[in-house]
Protein backbone atom coordinates (compact mmCIF):
# COMPACT_ATOMS: atom_id res chain seq x y z
CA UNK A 1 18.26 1.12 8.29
CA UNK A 2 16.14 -1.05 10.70
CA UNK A 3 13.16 1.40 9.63
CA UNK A 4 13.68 0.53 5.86
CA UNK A 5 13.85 -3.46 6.62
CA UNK A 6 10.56 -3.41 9.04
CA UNK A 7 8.92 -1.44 6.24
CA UNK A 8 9.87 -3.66 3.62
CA UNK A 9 9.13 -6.58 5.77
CA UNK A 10 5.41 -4.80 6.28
CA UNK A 11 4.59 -4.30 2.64
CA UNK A 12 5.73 -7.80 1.37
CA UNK A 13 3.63 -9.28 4.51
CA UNK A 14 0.53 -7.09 3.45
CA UNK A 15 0.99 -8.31 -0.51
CA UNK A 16 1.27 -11.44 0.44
CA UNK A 17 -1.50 -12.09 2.57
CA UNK A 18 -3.81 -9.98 0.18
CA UNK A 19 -2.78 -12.54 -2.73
CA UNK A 20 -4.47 -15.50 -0.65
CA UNK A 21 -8.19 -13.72 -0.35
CA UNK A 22 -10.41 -13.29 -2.74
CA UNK A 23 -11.30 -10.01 -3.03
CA UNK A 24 -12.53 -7.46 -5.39
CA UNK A 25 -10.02 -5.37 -7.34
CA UNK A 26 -10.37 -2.53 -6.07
CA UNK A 27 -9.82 -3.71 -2.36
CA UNK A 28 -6.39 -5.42 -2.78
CA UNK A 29 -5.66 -2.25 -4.77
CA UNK A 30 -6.78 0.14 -1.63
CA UNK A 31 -4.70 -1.97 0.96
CA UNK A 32 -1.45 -3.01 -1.20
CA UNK A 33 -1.32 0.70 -2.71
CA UNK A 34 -1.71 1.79 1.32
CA UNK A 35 0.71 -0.51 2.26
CA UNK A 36 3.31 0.56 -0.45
CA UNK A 37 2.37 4.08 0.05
CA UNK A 38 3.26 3.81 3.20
CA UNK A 39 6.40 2.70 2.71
CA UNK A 40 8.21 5.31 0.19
CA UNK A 41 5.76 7.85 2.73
CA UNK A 42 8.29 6.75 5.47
CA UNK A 43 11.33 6.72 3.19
CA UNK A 44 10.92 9.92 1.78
CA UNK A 45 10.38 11.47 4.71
CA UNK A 46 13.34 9.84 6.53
CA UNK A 47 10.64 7.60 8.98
CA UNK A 48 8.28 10.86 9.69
CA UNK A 49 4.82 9.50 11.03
CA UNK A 50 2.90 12.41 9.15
CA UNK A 51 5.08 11.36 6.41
CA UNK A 52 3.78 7.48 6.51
CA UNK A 53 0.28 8.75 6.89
CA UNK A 54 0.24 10.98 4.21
CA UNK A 55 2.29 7.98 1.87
CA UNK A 56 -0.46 5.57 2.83
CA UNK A 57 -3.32 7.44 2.53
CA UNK A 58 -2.54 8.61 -0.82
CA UNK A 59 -1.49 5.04 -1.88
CA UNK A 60 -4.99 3.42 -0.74
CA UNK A 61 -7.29 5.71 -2.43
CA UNK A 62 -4.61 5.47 -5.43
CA UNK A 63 -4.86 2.02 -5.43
CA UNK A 64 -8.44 1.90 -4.69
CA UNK A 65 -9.38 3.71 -7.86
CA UNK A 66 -6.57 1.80 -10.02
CA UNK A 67 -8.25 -1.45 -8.98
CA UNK A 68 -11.47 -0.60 -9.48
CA UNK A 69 -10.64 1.13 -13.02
CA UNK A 70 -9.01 -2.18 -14.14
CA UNK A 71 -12.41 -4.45 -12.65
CA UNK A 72 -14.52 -2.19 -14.91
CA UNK A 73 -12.37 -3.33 -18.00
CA UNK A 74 -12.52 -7.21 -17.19
């Protein structure tokens, strides 16, 4: 349980502090889809460190393309 509250507690601290830079899209998409990936990485995996890795690598470059995909558009 404490593993699920300090993860939460990461993602909404990454989110929020992304919201206050100016950034391109496709860099707040890398870093919150890292930060959320990293998060269901650890829940899915029951807190595994490979798990988190794996969650928030895939998240970043998920996030990094969906960003970038949606600053093309604008």
């Amino acid at each position: 349980m404490k593993n699920i509250i300090l993860s939460i507690l990461l993602a909404s601290s990454l989110t929020l502090g992304v919201g206050a830079c100016s950034m391109q899209n496709q860099d707040v998409g890398a870093i919150v889809g890292g930060g959320t990936g990293a998060v269901a990485g650890n829940l899915l995996t029951g807190g595994s460190a490979a798990g988190t890795a794996v969650g928030a690598v895939a998240g970043g470059v998920g996030g990094y393309y969906i960003g970038k995909s949606t600053q093309n558009n604008n």
